[in-house]
Structures are given as C-alpha cells and as structure tokens.
C-alpha atoms as a PDB file:
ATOM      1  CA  UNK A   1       0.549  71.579  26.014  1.00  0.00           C
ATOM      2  CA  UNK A   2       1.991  71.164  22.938  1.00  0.00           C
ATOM      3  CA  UNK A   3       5.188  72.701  23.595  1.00  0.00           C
ATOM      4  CA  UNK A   4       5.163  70.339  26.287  1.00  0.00           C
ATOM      5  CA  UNK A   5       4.575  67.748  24.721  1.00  0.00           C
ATOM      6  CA  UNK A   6       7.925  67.788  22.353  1.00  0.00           C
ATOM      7  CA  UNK A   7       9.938  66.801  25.878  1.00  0.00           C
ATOM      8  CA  UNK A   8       8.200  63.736  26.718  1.00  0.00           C
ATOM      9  CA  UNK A   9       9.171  60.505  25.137  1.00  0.00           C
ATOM     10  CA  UNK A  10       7.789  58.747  22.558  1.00  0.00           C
ATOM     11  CA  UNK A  11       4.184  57.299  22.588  1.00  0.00           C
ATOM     12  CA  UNK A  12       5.047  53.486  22.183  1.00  0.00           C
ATOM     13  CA  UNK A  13       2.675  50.246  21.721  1.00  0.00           C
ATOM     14  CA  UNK A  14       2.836  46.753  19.995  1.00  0.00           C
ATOM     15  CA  UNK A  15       0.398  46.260  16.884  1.00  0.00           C
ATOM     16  CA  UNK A  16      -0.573  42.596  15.952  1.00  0.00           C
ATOM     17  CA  UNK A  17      -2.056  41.873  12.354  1.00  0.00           C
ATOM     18  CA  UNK A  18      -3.551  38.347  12.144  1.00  0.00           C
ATOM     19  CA  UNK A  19      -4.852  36.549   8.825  1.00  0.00           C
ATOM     20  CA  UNK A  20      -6.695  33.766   8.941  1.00  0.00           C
ATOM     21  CA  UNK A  21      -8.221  31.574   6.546  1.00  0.00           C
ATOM     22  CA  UNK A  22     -11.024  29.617   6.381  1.00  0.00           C
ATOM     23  CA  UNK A  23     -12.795  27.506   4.327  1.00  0.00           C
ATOM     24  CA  UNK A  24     -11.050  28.832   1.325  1.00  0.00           C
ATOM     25  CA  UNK A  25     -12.144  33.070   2.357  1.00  0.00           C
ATOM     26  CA  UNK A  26      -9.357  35.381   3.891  1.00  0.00           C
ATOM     27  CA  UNK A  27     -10.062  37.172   7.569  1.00  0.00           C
ATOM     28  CA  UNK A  28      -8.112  39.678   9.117  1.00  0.00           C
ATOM     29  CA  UNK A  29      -8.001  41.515  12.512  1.00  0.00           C
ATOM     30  CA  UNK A  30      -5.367  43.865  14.073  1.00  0.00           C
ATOM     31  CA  UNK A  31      -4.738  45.734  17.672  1.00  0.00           C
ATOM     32  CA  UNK A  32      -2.534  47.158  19.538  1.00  0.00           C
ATOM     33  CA  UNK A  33      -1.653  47.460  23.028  1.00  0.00           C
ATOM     34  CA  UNK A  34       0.050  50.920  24.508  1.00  0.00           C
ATOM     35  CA  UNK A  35       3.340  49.949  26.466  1.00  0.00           C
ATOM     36  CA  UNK A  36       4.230  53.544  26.721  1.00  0.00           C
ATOM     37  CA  UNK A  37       1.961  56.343  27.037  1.00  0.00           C
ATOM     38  CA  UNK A  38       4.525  58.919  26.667  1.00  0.00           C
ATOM     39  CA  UNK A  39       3.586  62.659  25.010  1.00  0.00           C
ATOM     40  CA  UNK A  40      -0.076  61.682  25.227  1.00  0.00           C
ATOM     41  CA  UNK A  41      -0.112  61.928  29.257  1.00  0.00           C
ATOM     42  CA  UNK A  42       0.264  66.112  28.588  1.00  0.00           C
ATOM     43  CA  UNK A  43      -2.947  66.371  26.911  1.00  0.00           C
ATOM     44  CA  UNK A  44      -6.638  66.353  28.578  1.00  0.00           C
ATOM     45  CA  UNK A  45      -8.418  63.162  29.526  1.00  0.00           C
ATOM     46  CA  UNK A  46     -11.496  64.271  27.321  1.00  0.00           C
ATOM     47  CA  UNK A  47      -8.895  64.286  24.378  1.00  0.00           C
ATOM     48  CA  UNK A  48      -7.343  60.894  25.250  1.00  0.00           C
ATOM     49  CA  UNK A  49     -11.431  59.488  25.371  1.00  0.00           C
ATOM     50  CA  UNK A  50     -12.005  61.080  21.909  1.00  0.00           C
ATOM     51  CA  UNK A  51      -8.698  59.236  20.550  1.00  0.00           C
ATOM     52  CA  UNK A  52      -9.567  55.586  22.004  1.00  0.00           C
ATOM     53  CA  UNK A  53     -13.203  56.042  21.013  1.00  0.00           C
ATOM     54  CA  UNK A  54     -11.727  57.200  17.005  1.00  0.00           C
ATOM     55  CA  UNK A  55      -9.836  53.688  17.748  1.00  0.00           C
ATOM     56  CA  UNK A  56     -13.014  51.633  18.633  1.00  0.00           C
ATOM     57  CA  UNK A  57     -14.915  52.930  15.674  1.00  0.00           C
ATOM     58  CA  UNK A  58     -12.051  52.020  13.341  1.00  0.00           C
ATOM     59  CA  UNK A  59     -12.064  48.077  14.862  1.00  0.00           C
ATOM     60  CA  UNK A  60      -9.216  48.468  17.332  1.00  0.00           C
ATOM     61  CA  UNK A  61      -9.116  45.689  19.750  1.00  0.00           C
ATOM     62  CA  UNK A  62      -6.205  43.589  21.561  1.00  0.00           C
ATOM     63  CA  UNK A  63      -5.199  40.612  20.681  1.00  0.00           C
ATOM     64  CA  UNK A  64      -3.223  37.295  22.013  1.00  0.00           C
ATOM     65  CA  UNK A  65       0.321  36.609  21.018  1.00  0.00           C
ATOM     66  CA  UNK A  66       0.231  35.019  18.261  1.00  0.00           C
ATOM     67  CA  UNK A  67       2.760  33.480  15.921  1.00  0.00           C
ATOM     68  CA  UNK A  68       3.043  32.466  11.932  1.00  0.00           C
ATOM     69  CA  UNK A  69       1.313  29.393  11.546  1.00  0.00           C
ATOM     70  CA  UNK A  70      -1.087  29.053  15.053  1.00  0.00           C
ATOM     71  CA  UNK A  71      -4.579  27.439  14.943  1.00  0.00           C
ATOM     72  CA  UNK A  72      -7.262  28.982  15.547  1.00  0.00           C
ATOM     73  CA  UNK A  73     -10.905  27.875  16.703  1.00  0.00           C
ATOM     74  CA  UNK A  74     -13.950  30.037  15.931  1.00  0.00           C
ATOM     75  CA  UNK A  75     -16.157  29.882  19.134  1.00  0.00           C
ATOM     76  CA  UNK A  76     -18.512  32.043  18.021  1.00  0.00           C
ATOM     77  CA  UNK A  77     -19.961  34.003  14.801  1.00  0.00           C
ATOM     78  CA  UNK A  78     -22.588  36.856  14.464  1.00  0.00           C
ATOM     79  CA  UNK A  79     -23.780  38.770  11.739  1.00  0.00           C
ATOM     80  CA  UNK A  80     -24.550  42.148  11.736  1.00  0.00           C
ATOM     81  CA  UNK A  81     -25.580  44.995   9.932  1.00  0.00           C
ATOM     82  CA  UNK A  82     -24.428  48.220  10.199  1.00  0.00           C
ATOM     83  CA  UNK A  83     -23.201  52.009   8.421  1.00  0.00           C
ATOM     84  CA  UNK A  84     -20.226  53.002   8.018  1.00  0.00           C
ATOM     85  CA  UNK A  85     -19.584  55.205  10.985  1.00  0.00           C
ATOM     86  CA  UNK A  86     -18.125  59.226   9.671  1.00  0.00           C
ATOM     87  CA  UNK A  87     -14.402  59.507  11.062  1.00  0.00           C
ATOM     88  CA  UNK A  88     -14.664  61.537  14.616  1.00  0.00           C
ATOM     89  CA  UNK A  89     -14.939  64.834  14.709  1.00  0.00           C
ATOM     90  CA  UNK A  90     -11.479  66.684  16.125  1.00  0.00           C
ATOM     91  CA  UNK A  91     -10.820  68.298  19.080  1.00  0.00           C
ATOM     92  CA  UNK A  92      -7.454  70.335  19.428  1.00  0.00           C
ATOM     93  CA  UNK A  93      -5.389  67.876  20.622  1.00  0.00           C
ATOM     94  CA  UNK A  94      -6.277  65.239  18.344  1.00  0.00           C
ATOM     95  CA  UNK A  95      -5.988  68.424  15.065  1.00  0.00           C
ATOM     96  CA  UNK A  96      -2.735  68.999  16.118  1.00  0.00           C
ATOM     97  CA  UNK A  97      -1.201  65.685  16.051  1.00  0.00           C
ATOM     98  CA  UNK A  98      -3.398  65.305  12.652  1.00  0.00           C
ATOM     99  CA  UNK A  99      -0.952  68.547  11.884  1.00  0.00           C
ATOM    100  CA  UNK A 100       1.872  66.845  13.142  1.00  0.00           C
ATOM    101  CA  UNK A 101       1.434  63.798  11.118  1.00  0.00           C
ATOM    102  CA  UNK A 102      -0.085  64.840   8.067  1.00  0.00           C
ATOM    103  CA  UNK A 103       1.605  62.124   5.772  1.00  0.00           C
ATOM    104  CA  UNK A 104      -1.018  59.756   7.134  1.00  0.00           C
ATOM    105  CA  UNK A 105      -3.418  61.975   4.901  1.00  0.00           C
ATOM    106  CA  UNK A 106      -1.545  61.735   1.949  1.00  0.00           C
ATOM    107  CA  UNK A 107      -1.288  58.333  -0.703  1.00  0.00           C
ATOM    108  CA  UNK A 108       1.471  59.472  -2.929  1.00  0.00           C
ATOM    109  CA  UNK A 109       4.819  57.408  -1.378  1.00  0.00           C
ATOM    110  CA  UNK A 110       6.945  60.175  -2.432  1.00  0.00           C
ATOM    111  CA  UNK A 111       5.449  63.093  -1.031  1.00  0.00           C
ATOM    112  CA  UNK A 112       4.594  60.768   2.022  1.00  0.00           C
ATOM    113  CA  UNK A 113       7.765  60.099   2.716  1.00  0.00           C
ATOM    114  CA  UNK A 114       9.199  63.899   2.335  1.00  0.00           C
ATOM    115  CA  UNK A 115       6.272  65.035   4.774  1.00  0.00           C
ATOM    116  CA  UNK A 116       7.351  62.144   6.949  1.00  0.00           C
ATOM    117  CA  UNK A 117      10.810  63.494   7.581  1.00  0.00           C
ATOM    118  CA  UNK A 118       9.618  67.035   7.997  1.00  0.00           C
ATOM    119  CA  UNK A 119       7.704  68.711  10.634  1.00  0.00           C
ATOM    120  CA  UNK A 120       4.159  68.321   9.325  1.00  0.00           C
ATOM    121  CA  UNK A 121       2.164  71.362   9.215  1.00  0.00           C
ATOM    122  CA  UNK A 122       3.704  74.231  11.571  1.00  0.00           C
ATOM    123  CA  UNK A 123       6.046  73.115  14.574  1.00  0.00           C
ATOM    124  CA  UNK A 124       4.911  72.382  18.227  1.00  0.00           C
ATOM    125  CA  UNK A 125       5.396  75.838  18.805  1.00  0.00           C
ATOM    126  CA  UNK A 126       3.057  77.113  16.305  1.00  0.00           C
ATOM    127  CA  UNK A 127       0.208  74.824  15.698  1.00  0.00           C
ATOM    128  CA  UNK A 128      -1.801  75.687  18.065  1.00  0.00           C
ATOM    129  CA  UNK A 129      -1.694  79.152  17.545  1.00  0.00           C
ATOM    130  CA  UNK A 130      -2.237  78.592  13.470  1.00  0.00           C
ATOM    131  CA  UNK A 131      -5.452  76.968  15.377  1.00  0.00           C
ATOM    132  CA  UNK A 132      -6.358  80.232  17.046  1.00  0.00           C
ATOM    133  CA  UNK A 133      -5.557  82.031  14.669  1.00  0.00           C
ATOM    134  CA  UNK A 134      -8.455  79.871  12.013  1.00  0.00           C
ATOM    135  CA  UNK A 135     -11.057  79.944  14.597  1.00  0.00           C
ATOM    136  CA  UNK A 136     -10.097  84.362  14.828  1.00  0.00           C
ATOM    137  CA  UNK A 137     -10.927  84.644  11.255  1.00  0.00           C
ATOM    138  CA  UNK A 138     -13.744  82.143  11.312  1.00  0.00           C
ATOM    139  CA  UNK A 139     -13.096  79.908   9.769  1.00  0.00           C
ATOM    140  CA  UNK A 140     -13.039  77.229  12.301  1.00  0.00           C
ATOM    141  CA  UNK A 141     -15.085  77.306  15.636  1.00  0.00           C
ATOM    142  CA  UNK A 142     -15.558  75.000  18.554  1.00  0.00           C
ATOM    143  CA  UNK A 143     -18.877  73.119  19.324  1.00  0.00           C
ATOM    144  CA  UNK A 144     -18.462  71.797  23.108  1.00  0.00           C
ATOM    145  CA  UNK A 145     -15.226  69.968  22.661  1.00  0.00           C
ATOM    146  CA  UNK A 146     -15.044  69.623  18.859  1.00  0.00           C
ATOM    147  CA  UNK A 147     -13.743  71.983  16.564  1.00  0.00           C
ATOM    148  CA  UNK A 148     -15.219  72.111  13.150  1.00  0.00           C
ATOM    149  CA  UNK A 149     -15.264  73.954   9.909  1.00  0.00           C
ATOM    150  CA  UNK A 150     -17.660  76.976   9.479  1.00  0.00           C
ATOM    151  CA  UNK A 151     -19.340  77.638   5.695  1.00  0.00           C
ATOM    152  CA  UNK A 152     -16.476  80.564   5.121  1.00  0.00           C
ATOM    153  CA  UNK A 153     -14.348  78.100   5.895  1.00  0.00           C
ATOM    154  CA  UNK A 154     -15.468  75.453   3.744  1.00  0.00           C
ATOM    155  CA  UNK A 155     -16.076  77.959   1.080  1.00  0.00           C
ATOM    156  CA  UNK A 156     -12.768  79.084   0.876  1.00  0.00           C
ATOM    157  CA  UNK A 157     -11.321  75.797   0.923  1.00  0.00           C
ATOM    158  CA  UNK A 158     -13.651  75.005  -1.963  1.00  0.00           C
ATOM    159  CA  UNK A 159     -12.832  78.309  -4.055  1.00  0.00           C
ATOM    160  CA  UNK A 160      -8.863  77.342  -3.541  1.00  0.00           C
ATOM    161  CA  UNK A 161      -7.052  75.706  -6.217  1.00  0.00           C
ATOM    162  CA  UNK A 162      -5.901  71.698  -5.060  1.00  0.00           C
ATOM    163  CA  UNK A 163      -2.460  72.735  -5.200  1.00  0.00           C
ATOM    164  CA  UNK A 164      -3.006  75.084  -2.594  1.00  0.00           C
ATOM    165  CA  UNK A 165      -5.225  73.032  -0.290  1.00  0.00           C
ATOM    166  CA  UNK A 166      -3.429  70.274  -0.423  1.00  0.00           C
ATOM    167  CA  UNK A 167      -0.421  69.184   2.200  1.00  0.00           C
ATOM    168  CA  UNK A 168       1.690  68.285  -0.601  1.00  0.00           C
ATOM    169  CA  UNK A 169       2.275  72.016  -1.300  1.00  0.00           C
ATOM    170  CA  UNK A 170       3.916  71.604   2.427  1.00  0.00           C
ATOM    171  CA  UNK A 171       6.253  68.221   1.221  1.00  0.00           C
ATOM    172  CA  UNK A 172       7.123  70.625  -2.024  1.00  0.00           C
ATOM    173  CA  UNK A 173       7.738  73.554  -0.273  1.00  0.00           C
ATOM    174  CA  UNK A 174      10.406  71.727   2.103  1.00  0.00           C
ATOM    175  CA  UNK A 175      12.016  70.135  -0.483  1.00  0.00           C
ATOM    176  CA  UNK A 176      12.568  73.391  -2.349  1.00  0.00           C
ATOM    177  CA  UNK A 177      13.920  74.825   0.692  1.00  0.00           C
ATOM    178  CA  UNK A 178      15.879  71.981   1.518  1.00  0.00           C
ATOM    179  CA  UNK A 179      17.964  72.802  -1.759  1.00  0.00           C
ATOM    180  CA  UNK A 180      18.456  76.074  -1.251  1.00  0.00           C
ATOM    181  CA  UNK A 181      19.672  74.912   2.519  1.00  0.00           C
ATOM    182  CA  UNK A 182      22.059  72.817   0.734  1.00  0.00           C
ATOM    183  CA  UNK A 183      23.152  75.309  -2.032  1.00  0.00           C
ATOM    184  CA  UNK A 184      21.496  73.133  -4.761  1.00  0.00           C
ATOM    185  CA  UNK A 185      18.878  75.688  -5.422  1.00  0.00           C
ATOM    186  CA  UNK A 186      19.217  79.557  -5.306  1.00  0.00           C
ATOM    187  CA  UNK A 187      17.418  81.355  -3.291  1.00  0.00           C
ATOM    188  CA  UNK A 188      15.930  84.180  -5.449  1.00  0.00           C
ATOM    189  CA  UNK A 189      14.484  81.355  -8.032  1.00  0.00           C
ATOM    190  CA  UNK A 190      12.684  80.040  -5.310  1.00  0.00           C
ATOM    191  CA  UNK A 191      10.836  83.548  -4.147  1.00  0.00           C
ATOM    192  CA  UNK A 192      10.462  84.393  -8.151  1.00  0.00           C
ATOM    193  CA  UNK A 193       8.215  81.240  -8.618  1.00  0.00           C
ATOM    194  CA  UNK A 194       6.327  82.033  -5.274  1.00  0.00           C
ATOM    195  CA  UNK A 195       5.915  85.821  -6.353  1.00  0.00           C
ATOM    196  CA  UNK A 196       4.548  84.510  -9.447  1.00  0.00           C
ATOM    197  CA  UNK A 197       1.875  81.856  -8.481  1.00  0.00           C
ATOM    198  CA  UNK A 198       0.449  84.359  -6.032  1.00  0.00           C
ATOM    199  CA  UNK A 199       0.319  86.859  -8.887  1.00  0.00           C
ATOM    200  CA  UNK A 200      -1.491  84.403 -10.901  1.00  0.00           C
ATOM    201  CA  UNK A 201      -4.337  83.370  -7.566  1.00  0.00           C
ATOM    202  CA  UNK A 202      -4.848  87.061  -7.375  1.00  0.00           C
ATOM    203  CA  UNK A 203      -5.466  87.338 -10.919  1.00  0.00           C
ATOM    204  CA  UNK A 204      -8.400  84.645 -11.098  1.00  0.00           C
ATOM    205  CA  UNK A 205      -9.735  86.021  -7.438  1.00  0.00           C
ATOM    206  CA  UNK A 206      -9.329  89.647  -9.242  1.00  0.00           C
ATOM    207  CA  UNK A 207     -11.345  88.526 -12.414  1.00  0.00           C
ATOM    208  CA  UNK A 208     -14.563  86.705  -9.987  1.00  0.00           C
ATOM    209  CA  UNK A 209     -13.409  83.415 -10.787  1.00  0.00           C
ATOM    210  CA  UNK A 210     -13.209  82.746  -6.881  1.00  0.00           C
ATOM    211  CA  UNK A 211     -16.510  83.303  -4.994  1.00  0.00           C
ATOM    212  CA  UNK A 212     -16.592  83.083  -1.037  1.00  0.00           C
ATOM    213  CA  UNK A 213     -19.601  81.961   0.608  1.00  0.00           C
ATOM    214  CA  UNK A 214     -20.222  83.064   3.919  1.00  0.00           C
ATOM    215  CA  UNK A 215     -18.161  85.919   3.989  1.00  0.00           C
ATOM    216  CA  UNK A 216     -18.891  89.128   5.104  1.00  0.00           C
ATOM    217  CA  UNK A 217     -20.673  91.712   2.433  1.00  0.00           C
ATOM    218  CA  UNK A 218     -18.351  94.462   1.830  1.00  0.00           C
ATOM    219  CA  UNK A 219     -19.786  98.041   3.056  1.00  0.00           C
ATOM    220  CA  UNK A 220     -21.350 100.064   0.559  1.00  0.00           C
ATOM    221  CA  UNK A 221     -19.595 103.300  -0.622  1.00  0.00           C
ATOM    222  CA  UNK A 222     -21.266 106.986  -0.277  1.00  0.00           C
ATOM    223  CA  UNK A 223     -21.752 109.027  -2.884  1.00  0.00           C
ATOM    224  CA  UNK A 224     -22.329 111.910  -0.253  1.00  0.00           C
ATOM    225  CA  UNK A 225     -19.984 111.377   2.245  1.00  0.00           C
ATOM    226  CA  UNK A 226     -16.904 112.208   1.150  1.00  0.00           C
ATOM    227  CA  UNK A 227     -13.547 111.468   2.822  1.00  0.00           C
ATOM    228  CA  UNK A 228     -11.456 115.109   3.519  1.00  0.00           C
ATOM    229  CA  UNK A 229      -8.506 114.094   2.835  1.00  0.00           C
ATOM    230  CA  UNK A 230      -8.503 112.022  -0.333  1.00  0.00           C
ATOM    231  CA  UNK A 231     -11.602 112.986  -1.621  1.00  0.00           C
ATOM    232  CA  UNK A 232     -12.886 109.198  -1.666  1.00  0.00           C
ATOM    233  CA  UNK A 233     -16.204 107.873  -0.401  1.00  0.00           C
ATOM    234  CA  UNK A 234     -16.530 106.593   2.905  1.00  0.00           C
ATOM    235  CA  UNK A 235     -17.682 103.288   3.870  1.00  0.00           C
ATOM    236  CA  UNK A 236     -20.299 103.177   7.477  1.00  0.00           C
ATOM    237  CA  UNK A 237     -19.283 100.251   9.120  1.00  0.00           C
ATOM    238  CA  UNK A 238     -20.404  98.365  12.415  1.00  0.00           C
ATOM    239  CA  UNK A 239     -17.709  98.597  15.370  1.00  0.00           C
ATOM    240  CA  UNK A 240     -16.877  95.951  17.417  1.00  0.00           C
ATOM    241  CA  UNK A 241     -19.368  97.511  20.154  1.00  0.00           C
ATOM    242  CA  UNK A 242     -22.808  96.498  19.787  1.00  0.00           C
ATOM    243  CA  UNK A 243     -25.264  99.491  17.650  1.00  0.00           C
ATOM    244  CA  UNK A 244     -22.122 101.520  17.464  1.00  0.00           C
ATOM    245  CA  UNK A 245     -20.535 103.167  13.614  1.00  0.00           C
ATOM    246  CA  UNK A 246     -17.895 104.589  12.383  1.00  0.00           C
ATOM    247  CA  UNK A 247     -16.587 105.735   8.864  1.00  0.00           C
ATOM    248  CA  UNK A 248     -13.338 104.943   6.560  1.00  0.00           C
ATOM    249  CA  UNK A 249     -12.227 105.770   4.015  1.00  0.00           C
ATOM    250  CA  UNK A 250     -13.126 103.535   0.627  1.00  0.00           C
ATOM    251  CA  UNK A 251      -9.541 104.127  -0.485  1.00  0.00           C
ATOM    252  CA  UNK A 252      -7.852 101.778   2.776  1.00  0.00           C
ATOM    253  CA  UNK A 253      -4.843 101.177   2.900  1.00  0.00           C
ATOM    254  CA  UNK A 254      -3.752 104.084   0.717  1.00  0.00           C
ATOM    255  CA  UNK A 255      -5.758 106.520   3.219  1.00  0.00           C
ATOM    256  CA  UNK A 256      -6.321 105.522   6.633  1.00  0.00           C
ATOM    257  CA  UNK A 257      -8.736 108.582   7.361  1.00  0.00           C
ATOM    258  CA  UNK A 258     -11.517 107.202   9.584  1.00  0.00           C
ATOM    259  CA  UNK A 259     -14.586 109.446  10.993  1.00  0.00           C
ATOM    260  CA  UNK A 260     -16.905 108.630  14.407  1.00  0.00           C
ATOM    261  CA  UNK A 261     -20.616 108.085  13.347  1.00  0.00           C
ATOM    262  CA  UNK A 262     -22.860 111.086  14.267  1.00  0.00           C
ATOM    263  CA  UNK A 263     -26.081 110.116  13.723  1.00  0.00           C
ATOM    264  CA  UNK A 264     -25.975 108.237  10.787  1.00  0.00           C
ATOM    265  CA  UNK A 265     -23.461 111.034   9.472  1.00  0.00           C
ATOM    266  CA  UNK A 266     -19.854 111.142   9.555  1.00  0.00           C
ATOM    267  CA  UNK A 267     -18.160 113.575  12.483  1.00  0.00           C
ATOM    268  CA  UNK A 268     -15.777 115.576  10.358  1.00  0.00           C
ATOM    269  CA  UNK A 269     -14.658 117.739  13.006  1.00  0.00           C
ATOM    270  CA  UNK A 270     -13.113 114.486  14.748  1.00  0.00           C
ATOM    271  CA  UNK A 271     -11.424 112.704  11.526  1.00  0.00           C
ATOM    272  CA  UNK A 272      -8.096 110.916  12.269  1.00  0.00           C
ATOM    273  CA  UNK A 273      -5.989 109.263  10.045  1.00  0.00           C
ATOM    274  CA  UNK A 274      -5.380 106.117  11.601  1.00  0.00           C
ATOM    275  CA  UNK A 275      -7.488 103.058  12.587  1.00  0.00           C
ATOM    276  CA  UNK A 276     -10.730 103.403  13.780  1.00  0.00           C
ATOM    277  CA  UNK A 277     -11.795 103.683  17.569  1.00  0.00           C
ATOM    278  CA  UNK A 278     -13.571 100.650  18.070  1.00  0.00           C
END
C-alpha cells in the first residue's frame, strides 16, 4: 500500500484558525475540511478511523468561512473538566506516514527544515519493511490493530545514546551526503567519522555501560562439551521447534561447527560446520 500510495495525488484540505477576543481574554479554534482525499484512499478504513479519531482528540472540528474582522456571538458556554487524553496509539499506516513526515517530531527549524526536504525515515519502498523487520526482532509487536513498543524495545531505545535515537541523526546524515553528492565533501571523510562513532558505541556496549532489558540471556558455555573442531565450548540452545536442542560452537562466527542434541548431549558423529538445523 505504500508503494501505492506514492502514485496518488496529494492529500489536500483547507485549515481555518480563528481568534477571538472577548472581554479582554484571547480564544482560539482551528479545523479543517478535506477537499481531496488523495493517497489516503489506498490505505484501510480502520486506519482512516484511527486518523480522524487522533483528529477529534486533538480538537479538530470544521468551521464557517470566516474573514479578518467578523463578529461573533457566543450562543452557548460549558465548562468542563477533563485529562489530557495520551496521543493514539499507531497502527501501520498511520507509523509510516509518522516515518514519512518525521519533521513534525522535531522543534529545531534547521534540522526541521532539512528533514522536510528529504524523504523522512526510509522511502515508500522500505518503510514498511523497516516495520517488519522491528516487529522480527521484537522489538515492536501488534496488539489488534495497534502496533506498540515491547520492553527490549524500549530498553534499547533507552540504553542508546540521543544522538542515535534521535531523527536528527537522519537530517545530519542527508546533509553530509548531500555534500559529498555535490563534491563539497569527500567521500572517505564521511565513512572515517561513521567508522569511528560506531567504534566508540561498541566500546561503551563492550565495557557494560549499555544494559538491555528484556533481551534474551545468552546460553551458558560447557566446560565438558567441547567443540571438535576448534576446541571451544559449546553452547545448548533451544531450536525454533518446540522441546527441541541443538549445540554451537561458543566461538560463532569464527567457527560455525554446530552439533544435534542427543539427549541432553551433543551428537558428535553428526557435527556440521554450518548453521544449525532448526
């Protein structure tokens, strides 16, 4: 849908923004009314209900034409008391155009603007597969309609540095690569820096200044078993069918020698050096 999506036209409406004043205090209202639905007719109904109700919550309403200087009667006033209502949760549709327009979630004009002109986060051709690929390694997961964050998800989010986690990295990113498109920047400079700050993430990770919550325990290494080909210990680990083991080698990726489990023993005679069978 969203490579669909890029085709259609543009998702048009008018926005009114009235201030009033009265009695010497400052009122204001806003809405808007779609004149053209455009990309939003690829996506599911359920979606386009989750967007208008995000709308209600946040006040949206339509109003009259107005123009500068019109009176206005108050007919009615009530008073009411209410909490502020948490922002909706999102479904896919509604993440990826979040994706799409991720200056929205940023304050600083600058890097606004430079996310503005780019293509947010991914392209229509990859966000919803950067989706997938989040909820594969957990760290997103869908709840009826909704997709929210799981605690490994969170947790790594938490144990990430802001310059990492936030889009701006994205509005930087493009801008270096913008000079190097235009030969302002070179090229190697550009994957030097990069080479470095990763060095530098897996440094503090390395030393246990990052902790993961919610991750899986690695699997403990045998002082028995003993992989054949490197001499190593081997890991027992669960395989993807249910109450089934096998064995690999605690040296991965330098060996990839992997046993079948044999009651609670490795099967030497069937070793392979490859990936498991799972």
């Amino acid at each position: 849908r969203a490579y669909l999506a890029q085709f259609y036209p543009l998702h048009e409406y008018m926005q009114t923004t009235v201030g009033v004043e009265i009695a010497g205090e400052n009122f204001a209202a806003s809405g808007k009314v779609v004149t053209r639905n455009g990309w939003r007719d690829v996506f599911d109904q359920a979606d386009e209900e989750d967007a208008k109700e995000g709308d209600e919550e946040n006040g949206a309403q339509t109003l009259p034409v107005m123009k500068q200087g019109d009176g206005v009667t108050c007919t009615d006033a009530t008073r009411r008391d209410a909490k502020t209502k948490p922002p909706a949760r999102f479904t896919e549709g509604t993440l990826i155009r979040a994706m799409e327009n991720i200056h929205k979630f940023v304050s600083d004009p600058e890097h606004k603007k430079m996310l503005r002109e780019g293509d947010g986060i991914g392209t229509s051709a990859t966000r919803a597969s950067i989706i997938s690929e989040l909820k594969r390694r957990e760290f997103l997961e869908t709840k009826g309609k909704q997709i929210v964050s799981t605690t490994l998800g969170r947790s790594v989010i938490d144990a990430l540095p802001e310059v990492v986690r936030s889009p701006v990295l994205t509005a930087l990113y493009e801008r270096m690569l913008k000079g190097v498109e235009l030969g302002t920047a070179a090229l190697d400079a550009f994957i030097t820096k990069q080479e470095q700050f990763i060095r530098d993430q897996v440094t503090k990770a390395n030393s246990g200044a990052v902790s993961i919550a919610g991750g899986k325990e690695a699997a403990p290494v045998s002082s028995l078993h003993k992989c054949m080909a490197c001499g190593t210990g081997l890991s027992r680990r669960p395989s993807k069918k249910k109450g089934q083991f096998w064995w690999g080698c605690a040296n991965f990726p330098t060996c990839k020698q992997t046993y079948p489990d044999l009651k609670g023993r490795p099967d030497y005679s069937k070793g392979r050096n490859g990936p498991a069978a799972e």
